[in-house]
Protein backbone atom coordinates (compact mmCIF):
# COMPACT_ATOMS: atom_id res chain seq x y z
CA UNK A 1 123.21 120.01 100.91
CA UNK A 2 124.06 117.28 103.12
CA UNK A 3 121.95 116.62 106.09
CA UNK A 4 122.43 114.87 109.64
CA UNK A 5 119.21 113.10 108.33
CA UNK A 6 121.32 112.17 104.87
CA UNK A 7 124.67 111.29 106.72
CA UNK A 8 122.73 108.59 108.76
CA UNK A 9 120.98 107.12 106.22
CA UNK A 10 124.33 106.52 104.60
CA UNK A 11 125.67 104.95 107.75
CA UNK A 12 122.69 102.77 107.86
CA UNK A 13 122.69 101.81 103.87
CA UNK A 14 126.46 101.00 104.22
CA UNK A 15 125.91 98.81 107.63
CA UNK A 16 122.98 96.38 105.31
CA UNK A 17 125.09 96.22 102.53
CA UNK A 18 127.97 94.67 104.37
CA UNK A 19 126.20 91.91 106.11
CA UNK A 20 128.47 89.03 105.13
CA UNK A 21 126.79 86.38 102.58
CA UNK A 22 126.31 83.76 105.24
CA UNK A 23 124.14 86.08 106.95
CA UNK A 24 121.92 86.93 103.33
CA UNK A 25 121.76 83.68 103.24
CA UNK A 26 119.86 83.08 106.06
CA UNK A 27 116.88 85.42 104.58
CA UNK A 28 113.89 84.01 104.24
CA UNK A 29 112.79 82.59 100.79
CA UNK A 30 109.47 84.81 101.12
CA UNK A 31 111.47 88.12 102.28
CA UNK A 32 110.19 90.94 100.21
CA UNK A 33 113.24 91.64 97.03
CA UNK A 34 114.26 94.76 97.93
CA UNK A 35 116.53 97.90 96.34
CA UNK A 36 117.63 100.97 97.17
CA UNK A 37 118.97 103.95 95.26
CA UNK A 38 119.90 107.89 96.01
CA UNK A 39 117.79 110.54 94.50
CA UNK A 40 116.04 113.31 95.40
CA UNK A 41 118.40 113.68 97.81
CA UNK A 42 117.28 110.94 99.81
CA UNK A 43 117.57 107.43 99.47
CA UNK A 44 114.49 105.55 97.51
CA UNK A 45 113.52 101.97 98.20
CA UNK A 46 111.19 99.65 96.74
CA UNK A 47 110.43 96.34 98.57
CA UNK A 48 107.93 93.93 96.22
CA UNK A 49 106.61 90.67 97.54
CA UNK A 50 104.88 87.64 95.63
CA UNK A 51 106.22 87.73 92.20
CA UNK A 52 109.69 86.29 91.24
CA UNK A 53 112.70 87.72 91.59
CA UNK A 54 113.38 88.19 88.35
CA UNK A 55 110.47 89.84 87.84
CA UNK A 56 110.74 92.01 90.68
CA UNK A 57 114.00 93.17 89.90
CA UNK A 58 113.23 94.32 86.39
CA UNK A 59 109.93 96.00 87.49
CA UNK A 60 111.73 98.27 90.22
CA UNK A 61 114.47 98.77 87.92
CA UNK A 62 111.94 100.20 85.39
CA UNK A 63 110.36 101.94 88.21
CA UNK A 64 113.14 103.97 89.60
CA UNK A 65 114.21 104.48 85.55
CA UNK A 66 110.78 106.35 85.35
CA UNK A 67 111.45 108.51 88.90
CA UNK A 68 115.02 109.45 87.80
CA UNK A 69 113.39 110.65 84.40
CA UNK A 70 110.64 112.65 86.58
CA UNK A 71 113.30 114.26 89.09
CA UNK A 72 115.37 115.65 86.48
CA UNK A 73 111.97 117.23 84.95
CA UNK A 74 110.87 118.67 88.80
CA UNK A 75 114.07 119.36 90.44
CA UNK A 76 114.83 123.34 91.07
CA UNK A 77 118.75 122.27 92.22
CA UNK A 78 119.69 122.26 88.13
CA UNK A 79 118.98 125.83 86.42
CA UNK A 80 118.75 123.29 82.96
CA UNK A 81 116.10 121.50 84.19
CA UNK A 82 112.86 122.82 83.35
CA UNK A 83 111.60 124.13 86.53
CA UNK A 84 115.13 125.53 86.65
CA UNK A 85 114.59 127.22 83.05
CA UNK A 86 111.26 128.63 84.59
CA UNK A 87 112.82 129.86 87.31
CA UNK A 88 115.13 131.82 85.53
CA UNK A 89 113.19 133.15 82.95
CA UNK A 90 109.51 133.47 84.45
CA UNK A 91 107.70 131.48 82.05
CA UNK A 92 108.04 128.43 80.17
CA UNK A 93 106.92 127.03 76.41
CA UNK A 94 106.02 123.92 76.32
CA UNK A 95 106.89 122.56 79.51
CA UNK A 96 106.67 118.94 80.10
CA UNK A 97 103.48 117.00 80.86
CA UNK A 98 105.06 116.34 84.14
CA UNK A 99 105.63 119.52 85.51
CA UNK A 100 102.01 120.51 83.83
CA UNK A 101 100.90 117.65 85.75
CA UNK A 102 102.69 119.04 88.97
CA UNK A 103 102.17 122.48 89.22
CA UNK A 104 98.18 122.00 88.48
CA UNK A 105 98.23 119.76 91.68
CA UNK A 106 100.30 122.19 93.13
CA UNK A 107 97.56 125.14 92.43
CA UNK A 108 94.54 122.91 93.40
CA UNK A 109 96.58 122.34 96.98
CA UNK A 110 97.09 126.18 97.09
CA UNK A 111 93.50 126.91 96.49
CA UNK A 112 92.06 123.83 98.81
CA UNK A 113 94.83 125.10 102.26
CA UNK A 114 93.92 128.48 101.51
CA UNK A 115 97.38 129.33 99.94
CA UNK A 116 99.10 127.33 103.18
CA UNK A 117 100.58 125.16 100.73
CA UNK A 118 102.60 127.53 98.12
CA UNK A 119 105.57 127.06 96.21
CA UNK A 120 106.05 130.65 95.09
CA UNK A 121 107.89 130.64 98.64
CA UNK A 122 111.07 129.76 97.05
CA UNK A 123 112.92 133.40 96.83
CA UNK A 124 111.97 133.26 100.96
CA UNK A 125 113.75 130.58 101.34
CA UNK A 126 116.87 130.97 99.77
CA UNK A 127 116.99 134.35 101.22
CA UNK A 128 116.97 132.07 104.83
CA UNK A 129 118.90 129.51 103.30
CA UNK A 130 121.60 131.95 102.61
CA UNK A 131 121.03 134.55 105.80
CA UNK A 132 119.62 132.10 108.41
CA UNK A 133 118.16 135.01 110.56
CA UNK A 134 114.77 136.12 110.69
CA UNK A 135 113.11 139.00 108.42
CA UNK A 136 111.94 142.50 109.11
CA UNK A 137 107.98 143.33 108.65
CA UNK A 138 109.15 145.31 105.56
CA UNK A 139 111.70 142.53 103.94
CA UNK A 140 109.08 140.21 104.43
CA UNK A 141 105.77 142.82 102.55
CA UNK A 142 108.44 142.47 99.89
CA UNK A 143 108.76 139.09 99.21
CA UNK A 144 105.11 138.59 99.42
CA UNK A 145 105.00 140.86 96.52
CA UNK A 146 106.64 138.11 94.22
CA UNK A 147 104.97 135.06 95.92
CA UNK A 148 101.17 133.70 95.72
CA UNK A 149 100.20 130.78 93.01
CA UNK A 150 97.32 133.37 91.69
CA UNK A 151 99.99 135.45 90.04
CA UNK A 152 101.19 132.04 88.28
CA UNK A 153 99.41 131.51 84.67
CA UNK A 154 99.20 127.95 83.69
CA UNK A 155 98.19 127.48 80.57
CA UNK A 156 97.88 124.41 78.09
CA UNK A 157 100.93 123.89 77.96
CA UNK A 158 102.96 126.83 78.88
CA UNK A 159 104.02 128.47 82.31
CA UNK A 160 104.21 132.28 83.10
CA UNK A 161 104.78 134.37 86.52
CA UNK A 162 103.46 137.51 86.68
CA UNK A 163 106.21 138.79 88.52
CA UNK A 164 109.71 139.05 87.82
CA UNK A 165 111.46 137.56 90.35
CA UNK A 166 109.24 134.83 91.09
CA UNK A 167 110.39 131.16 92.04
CA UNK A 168 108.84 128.14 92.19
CA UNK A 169 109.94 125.02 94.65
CA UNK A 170 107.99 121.45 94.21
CA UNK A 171 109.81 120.06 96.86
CA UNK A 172 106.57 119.66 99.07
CA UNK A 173 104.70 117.60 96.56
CA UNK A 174 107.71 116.83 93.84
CA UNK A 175 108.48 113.28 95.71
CA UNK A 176 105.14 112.05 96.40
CA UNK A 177 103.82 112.46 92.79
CA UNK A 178 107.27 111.18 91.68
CA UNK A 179 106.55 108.03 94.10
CA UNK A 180 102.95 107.75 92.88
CA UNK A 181 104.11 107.76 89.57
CA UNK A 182 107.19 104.75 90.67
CA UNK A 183 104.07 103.04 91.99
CA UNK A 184 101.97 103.26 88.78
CA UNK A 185 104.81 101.96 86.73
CA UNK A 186 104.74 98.79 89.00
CA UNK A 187 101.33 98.22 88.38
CA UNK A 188 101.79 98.32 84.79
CA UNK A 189 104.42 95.76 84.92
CA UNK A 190 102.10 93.50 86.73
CA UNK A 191 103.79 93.78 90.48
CA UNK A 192 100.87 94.56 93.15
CA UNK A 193 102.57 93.80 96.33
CA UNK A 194 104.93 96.55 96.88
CA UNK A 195 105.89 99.37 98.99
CA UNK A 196 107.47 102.18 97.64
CA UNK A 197 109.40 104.42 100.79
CA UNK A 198 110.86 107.82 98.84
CA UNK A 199 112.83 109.39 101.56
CA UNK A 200 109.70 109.26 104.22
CA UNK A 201 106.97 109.61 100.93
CA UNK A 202 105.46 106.11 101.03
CA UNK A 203 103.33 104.28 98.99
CA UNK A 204 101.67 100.74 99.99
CA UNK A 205 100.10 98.42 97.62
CA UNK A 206 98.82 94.84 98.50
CA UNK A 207 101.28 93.86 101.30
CA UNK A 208 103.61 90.69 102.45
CA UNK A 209 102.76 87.26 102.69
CA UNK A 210 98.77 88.55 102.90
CA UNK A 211 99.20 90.89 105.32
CA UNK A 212 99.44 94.62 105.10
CA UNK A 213 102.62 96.07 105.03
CA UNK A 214 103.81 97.80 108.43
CA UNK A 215 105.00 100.93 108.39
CA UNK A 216 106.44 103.90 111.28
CA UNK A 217 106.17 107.40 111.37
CA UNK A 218 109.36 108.65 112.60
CA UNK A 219 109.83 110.46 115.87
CA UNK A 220 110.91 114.57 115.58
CA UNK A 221 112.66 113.82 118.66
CA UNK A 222 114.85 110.83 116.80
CA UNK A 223 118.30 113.02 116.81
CA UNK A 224 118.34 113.58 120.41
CA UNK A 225 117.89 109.98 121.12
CA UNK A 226 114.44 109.90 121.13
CA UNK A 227 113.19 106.78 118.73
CA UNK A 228 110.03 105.64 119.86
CA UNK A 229 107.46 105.84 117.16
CA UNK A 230 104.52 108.14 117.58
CA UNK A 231 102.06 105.77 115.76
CA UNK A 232 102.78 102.49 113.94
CA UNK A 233 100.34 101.01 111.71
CA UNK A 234 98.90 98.90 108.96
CA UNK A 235 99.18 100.33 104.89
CA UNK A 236 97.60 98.60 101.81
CA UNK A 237 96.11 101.05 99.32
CA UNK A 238 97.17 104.32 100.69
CA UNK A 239 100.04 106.74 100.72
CA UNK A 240 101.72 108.66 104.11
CA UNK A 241 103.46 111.33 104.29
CA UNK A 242 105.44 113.48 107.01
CA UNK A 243 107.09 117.16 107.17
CA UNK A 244 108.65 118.55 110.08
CA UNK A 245 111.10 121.20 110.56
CA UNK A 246 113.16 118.51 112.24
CA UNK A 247 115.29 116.98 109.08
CA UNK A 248 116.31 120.52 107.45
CA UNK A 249 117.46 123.14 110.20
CA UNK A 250 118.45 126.64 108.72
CA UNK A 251 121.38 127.92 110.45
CA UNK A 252 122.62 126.91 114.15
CA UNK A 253 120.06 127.80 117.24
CA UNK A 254 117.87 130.42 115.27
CA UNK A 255 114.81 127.89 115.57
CA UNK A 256 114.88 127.96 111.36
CA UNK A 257 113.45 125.49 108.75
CA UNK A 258 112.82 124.65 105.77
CA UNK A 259 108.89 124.99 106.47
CA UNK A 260 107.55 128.28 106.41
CA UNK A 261 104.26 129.86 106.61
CA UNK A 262 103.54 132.35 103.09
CA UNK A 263 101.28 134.31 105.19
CA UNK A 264 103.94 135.25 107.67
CA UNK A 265 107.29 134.10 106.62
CA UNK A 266 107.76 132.63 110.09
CA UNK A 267 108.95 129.17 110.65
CA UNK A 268 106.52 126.02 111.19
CA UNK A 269 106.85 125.33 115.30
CA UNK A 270 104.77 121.83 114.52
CA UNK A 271 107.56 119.33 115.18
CA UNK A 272 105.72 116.96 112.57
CA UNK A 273 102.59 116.42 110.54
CA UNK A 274 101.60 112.67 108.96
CA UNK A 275 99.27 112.40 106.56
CA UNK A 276 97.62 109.41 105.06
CA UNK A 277 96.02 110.32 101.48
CA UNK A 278 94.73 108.26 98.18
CA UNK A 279 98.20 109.21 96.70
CA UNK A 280 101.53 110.26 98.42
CA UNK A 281 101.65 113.88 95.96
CA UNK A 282 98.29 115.05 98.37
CA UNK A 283 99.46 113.30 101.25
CA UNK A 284 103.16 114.98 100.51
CA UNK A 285 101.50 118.65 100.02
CA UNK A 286 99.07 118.70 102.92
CA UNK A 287 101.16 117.08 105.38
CA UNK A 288 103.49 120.85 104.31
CA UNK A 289 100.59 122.50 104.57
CA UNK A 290 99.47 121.27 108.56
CA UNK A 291 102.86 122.26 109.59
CA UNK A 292 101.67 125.70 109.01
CA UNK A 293 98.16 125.68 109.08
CA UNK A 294 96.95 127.55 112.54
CA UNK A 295 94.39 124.74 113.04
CA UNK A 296 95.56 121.78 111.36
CA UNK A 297 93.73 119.32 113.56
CA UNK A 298 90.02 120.81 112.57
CA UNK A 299 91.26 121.63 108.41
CA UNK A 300 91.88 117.54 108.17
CA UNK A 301 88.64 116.70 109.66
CA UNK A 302 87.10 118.21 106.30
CA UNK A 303 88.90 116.10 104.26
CA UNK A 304 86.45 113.16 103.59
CA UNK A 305 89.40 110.70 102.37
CA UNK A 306 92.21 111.94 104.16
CA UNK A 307 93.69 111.50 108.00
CA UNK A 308 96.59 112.53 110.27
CA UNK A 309 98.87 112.32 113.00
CA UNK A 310 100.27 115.30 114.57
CA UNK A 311 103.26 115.42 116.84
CA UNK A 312 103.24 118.51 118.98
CA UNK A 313 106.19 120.25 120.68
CA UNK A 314 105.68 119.11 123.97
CA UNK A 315 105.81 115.56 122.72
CA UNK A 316 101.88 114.24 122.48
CA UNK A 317 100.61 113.66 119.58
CA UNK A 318 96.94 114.41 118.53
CA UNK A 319 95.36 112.58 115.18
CA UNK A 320 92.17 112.78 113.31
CA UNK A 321 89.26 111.01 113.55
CA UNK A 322 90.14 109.27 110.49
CA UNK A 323 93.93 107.92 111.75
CA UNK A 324 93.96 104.31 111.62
């Protein structure tokens, strides 16, 4: 599905590759090497600083190589792949290490928000995706029938749902372990100045010219002309992360996203949640799970190694003791 988000970002990819040569020209020698591609249904970049170019270019290339393999294996928009094959059949042989990888982090996040975070809320949400108007107490008691991570068995190396019926979406921690995973590559290739942006997923390692690298969280307010970043800051080290209900809208003026609370079925209202994490799949998952947490503010104050920003509907924002 194309977004307003998606369209823009096109505009915006199309305006920086036409800059005439005179004007690449004039970059400076130590500007980070930087490329782009489209996946996940977003655009990916990866800027690295301090190495050649050469060597630059063949680690990202290698890089995104290894997160186009790793989409393919997570995505739920391809009934071949196999989260699609799960998904239509309820349980899986010998799924990849990947997705074993995945849904484990997926059932430690569902355990640790207190099933906030839960990608059994798939059928939910293509029953919104398809009929963008809210549910009935009953329609909703019985879709929670077929959701809940408890009734998923993860074995060794095999997946099973208990119910039939049951879907699974990764697409709130999919692209940050995907990104990790971009960023581990680079590692191994011997590049430790990069930055890693997956489509608002971002992962920071060293920084430019000795400095940190700077980064934005994007305002919820940003398609109604609003642009003025809630919180800019400093990342070397770290991963951050932001959901918000404000990039996928489900229908026209029903108040409908794509975030929605398993223990009611109702909508997030957060306008956005940021989360800075060791790793971009837990800062991807819990920033999901604030947007529907009922008091997301106090939950990230008991994570010892995790912070974040939240941007509430009235406009302020309130962050964690932790926030940088």
């Amino acid at each position: 599905m194309i977004t307003r988000r998606f369209f823009l970002e096109c505009l915006t990819a199309a305006a920086a590759s036409a800059l005439p040569l005179p004007a690449l020209a004039r970059l400076s020698a130590s500007e980070p090497v930087t490329e782009t591609r489209l996946m996940m249904g977003t655009f990916v970049t990866i800027k690295i600083s301090g190495v050649s170019r050469g060597q630059a270019a063949d680690a990202a290339g290698r890089a995104f190589e290894r997160m186009a393999e790793l989409e393919g294996v997570l995505t739920r928009f391809d009934s071949a792949s196999p989260l699609g094959e799960l998904n239509r059949a309820g349980s899986l042989r010998d799924a990849p290490p990947a997705l074993m990888t995945v849904m484990r982090a997926a059932a430690r996040m569902h355990s640790l928000t207190a099933g906030a975070f839960d990608p059994t809320i798939l059928p939910l949400l293509e029953r919104l995706e398809e009929q963008p108007a809210g549910l009935t107490a009953r329609e909703f008691a019985e879709y929670r029938e077929h959701m809940g991570m408890d009734r998923v068995t993860l074995g060794e190396k095999g997946l099973h749902c208990a119910r039939s019926g049951m879907k699974l979406s990764l697409d709130g921690i999919a692209k940050g372990y995907i990104a990790d995973e971009g960023a581990r590559l680079l590692h191994e290739e011997g590049v430790h100045n990069f930055l890693i942006n997956a489509g608002g997923d971002l992962v920071a390692s060293g920084g430019k010219d000795g400095t940190p690298w700077r980064v934005a969280v994007e305002n919820p307010e940003k398609y109604r002309g609003r642009t003025a970043f809630p919180a800019v800051l400093n990342l070397s080290g770290q991963a951050l992360a932001t959901s918000g209900g404000y990039e996928n809208v489900l229908g026209k003026g029903q108040g409908l996203n794509h975030i929605l609370n398993p223990a009611t079925g109702v909508c997030s209202t957060l306008p956005s949640a940021s989360v800075l994490a060791p790793s971009a799949l837990q800062a991807d998952a819990l920033a999901t799970a604030l947007c529907v947490l009922p008091q997301p503010l106090a939950f990230a104050e008991t994570l010892p190694q995790a912070a974040c920003l939240l941007v509430l509907p009235d406009g302020s924002t309130r962050r964690s003791s932790r926030w940088s």
